[in-house]
N, C-alpha and C. Protein backbone atom coordinates (compact mmCIF):
# COMPACT_ATOMS: atom_id res chain seq x y z
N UNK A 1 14.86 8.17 9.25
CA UNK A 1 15.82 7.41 8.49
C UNK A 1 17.14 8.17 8.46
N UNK A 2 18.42 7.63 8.46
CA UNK A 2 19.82 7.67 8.45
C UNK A 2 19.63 9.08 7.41
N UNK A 3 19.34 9.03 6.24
CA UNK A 3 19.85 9.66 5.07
C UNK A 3 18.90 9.72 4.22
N UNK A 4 18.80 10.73 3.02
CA UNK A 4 18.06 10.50 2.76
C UNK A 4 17.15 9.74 1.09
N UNK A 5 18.42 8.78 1.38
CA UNK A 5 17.84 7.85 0.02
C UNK A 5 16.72 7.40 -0.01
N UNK A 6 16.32 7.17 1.08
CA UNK A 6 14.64 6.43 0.66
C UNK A 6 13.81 7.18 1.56
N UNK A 7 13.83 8.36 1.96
CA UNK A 7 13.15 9.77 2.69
C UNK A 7 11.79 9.51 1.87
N UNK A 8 10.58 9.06 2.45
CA UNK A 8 9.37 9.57 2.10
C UNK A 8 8.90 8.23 0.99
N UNK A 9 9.93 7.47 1.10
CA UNK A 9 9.59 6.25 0.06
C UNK A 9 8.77 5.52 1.23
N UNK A 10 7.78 5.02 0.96
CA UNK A 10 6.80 3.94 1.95
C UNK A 10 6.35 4.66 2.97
N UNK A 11 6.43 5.83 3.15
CA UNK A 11 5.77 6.22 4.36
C UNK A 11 4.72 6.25 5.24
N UNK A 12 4.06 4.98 4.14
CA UNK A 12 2.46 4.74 4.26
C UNK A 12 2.54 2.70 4.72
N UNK A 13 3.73 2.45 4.70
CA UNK A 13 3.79 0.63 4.59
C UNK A 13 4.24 0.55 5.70
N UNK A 14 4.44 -0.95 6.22
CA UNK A 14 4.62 -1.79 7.59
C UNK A 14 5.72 -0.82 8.33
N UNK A 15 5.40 0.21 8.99
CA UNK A 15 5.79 0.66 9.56
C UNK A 15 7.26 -0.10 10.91
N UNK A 16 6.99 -1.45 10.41
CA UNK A 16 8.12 -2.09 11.07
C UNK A 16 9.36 -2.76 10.91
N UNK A 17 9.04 -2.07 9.21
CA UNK A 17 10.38 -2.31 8.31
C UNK A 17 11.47 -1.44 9.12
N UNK A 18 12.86 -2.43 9.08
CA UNK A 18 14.03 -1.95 10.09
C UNK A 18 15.01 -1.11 8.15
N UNK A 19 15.00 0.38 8.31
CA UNK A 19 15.68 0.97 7.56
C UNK A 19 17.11 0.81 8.12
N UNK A 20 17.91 -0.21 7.36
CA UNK A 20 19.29 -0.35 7.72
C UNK A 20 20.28 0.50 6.50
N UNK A 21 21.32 0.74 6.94
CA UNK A 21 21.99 1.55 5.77
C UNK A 21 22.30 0.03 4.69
N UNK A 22 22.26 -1.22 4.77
CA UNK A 22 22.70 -1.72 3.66
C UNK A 22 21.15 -1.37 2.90
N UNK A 23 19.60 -1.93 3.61
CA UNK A 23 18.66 -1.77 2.62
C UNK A 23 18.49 -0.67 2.00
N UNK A 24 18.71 0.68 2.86
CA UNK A 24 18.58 1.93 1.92
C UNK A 24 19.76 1.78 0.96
N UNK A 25 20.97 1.14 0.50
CA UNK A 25 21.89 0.59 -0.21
C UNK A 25 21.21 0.22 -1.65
N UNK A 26 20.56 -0.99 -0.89
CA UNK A 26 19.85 -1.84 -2.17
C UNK A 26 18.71 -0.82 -3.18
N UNK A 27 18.11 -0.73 -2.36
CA UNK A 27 16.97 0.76 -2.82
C UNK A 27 17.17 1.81 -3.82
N UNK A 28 18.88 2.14 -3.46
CA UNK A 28 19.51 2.99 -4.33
C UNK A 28 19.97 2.14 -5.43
N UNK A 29 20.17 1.38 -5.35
CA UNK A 29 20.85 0.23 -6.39
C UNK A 29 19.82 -0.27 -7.09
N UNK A 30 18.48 -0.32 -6.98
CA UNK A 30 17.29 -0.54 -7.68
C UNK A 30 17.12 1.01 -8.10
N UNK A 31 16.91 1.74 -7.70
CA UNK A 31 16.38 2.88 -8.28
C UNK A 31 17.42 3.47 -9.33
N UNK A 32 18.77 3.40 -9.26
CA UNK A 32 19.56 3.38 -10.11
C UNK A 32 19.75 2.83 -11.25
N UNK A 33 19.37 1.22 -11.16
CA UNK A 33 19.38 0.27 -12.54
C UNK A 33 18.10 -0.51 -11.85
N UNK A 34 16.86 -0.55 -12.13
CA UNK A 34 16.13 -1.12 -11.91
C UNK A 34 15.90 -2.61 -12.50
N UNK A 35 16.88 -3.16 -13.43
CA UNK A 35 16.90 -4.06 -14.04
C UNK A 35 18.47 -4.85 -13.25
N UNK A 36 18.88 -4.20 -12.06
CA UNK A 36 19.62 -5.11 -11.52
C UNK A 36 19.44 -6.14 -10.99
N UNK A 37 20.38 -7.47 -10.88
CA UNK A 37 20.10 -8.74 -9.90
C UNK A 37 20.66 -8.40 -8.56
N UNK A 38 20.29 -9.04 -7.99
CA UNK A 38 20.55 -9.50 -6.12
C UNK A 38 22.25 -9.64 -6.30
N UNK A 39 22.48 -10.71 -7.04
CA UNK A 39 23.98 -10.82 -7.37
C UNK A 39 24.85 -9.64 -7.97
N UNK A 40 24.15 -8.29 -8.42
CA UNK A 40 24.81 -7.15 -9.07
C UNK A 40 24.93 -7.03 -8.06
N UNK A 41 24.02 -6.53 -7.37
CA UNK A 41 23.76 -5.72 -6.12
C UNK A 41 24.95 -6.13 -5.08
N UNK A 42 25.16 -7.38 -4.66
CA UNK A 42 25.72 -8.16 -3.92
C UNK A 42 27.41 -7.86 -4.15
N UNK A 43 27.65 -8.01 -5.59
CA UNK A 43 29.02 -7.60 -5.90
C UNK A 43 29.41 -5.86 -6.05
N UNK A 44 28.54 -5.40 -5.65
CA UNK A 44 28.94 -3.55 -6.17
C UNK A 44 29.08 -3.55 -4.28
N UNK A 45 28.15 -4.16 -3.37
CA UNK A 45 27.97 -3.86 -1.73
C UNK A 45 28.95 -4.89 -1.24
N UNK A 46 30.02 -5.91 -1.40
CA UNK A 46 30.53 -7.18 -0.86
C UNK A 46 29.92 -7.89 -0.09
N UNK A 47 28.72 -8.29 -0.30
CA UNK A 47 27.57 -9.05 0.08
C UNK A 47 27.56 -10.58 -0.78
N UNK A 48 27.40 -11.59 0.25
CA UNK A 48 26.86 -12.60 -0.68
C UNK A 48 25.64 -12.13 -1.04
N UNK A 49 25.44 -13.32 -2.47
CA UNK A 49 24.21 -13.34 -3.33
C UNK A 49 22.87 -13.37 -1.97
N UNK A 50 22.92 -14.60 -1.98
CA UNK A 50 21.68 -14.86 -0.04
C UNK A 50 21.61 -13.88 0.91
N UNK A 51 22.53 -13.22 1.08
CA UNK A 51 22.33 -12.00 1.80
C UNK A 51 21.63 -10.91 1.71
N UNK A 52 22.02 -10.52 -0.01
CA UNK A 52 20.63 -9.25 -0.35
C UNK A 52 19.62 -9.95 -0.90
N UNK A 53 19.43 -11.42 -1.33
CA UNK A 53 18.21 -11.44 -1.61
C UNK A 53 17.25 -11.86 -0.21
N UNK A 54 17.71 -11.98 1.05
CA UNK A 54 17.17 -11.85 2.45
C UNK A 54 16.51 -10.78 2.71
N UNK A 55 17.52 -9.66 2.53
CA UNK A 55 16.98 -8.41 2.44
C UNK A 55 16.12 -7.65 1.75
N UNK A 56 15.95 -8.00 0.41
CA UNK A 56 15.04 -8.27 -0.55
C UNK A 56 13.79 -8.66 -0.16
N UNK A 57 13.94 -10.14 0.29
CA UNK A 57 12.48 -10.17 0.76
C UNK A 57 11.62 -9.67 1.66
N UNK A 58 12.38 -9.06 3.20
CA UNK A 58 12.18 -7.97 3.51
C UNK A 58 11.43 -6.62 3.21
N UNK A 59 12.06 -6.22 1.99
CA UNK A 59 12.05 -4.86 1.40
C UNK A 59 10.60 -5.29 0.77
N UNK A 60 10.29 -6.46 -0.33
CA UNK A 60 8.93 -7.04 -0.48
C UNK A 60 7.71 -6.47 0.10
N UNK A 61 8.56 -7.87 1.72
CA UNK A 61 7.32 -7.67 1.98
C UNK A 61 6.48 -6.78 3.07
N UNK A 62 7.69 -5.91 3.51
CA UNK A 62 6.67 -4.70 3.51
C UNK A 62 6.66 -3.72 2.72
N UNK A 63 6.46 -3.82 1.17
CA UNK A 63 5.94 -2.97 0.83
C UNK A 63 6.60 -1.74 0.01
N UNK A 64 7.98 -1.73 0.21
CA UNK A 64 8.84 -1.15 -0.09
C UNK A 64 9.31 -1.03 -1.64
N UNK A 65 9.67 -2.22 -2.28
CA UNK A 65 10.03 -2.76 -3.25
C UNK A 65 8.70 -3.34 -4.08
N UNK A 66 9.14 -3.48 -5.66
CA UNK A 66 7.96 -4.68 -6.21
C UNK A 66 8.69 -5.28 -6.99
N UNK A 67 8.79 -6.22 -7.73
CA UNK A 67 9.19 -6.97 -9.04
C UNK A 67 8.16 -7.18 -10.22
N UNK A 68 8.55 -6.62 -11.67
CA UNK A 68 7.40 -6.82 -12.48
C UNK A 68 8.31 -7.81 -13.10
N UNK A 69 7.72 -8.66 -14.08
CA UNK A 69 8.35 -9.66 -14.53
C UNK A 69 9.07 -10.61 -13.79
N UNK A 70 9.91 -11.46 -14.76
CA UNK A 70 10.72 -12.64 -14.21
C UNK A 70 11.94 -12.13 -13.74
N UNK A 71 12.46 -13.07 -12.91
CA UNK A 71 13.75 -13.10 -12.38
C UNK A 71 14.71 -12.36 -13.45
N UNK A 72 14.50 -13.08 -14.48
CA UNK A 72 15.21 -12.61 -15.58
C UNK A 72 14.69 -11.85 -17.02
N UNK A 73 15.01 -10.48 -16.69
CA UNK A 73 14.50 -9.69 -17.73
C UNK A 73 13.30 -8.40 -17.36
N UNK A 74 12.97 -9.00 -16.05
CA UNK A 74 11.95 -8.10 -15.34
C UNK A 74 12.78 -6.60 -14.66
N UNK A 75 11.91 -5.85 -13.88
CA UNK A 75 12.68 -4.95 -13.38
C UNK A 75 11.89 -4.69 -11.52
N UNK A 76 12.61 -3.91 -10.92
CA UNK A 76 12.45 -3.32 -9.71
C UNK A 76 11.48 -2.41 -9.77
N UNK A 77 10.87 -2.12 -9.07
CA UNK A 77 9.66 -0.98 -8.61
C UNK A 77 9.99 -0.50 -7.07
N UNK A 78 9.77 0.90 -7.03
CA UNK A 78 10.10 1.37 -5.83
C UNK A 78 9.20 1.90 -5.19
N UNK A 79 8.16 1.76 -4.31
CA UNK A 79 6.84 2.23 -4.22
C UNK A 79 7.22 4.07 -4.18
N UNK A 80 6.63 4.31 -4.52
CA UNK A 80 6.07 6.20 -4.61
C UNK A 80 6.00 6.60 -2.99
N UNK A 81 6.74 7.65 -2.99
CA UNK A 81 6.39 8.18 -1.70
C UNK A 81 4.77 8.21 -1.82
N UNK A 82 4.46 8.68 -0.09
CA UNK A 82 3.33 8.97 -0.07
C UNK A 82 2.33 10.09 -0.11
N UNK A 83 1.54 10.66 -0.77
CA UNK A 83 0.79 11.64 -1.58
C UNK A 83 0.95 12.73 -0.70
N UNK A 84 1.45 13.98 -0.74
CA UNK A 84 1.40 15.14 -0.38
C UNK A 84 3.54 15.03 -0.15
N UNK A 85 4.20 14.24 -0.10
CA UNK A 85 5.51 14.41 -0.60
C UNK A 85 5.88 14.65 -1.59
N UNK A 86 6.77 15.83 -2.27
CA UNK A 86 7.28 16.14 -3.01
C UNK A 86 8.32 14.97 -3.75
N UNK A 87 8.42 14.52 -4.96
CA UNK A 87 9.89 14.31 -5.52
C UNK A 87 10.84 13.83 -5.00
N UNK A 88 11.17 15.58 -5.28
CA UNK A 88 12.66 15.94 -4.63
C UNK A 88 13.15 15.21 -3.59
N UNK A 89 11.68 15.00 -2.33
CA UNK A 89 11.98 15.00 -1.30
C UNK A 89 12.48 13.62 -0.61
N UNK A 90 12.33 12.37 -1.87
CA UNK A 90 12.67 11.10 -1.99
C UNK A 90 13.91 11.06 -3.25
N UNK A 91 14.05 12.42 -3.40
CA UNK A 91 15.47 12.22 -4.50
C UNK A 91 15.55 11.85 -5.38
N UNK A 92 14.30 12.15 -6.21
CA UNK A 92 13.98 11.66 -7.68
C UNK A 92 13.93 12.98 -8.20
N UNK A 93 14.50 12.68 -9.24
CA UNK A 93 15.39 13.47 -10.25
C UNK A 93 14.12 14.12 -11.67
N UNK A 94 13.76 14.75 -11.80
CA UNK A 94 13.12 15.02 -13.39
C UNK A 94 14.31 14.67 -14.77
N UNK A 95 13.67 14.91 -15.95
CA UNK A 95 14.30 14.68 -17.03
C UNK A 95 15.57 15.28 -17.47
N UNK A 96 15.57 16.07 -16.65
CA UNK A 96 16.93 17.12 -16.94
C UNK A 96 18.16 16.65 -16.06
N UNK A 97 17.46 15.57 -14.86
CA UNK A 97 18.62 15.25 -14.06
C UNK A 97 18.57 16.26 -12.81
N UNK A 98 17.54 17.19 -13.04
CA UNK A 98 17.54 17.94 -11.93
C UNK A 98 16.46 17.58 -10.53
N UNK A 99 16.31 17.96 -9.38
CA UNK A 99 15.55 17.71 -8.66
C UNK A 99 14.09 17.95 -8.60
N UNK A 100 13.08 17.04 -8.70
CA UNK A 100 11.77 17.83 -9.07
C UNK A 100 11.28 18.93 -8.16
N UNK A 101 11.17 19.78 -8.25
CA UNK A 101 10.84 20.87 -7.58
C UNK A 101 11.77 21.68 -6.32
């Protein structure tokens, strides 16, 4: 992958997901406010609304992404890297804001 925002995120899913720099975009934009819409997302990237939620479904359905709840009020899920990756190594932060390990 390009960079490493989503390094080690899915490393275990449809291996035929195309990592484009807008989806590693969105990824960061979920993992950032996980309670964002397609349309946040869309206006922070100059994307129409239909555009990231294309990509979205994508990100779905392999595996990448989850949605708990409704459209409205629910939040983003980012699947967990896969077991023997560190944290850090997907750029998740501990409580202090610092890098886990």
């Amino acid at each position: 992958m390009p960079n490493d925002i989503v390094e080690g995120v899915g490393d275990d899913i449809d291996e035929n997901v195309d990592f484009t720099q807008t989806r590693e975009q969105i990824v960061q934009f979920m993992r950032d406010n996980p309670k964002i819409s397609a349309s946040g997302i869309g206006k922070r990237m100059g994307l129409e609304t239909r555009a990231v939620q294309a990509h979205i479904q994508t990100l779905k359905q392999s595996g990448v992404i989850g949605r708990v709840g409704p459209a409205m009020g629910g939040h983003w899920t980012i699947k967990p890297p896969k077991k023997g990756k560190t944290a850090s190594a997907a750029g998740e932060k501990n409580s202090n804001g610092e890098n886990s390990r």
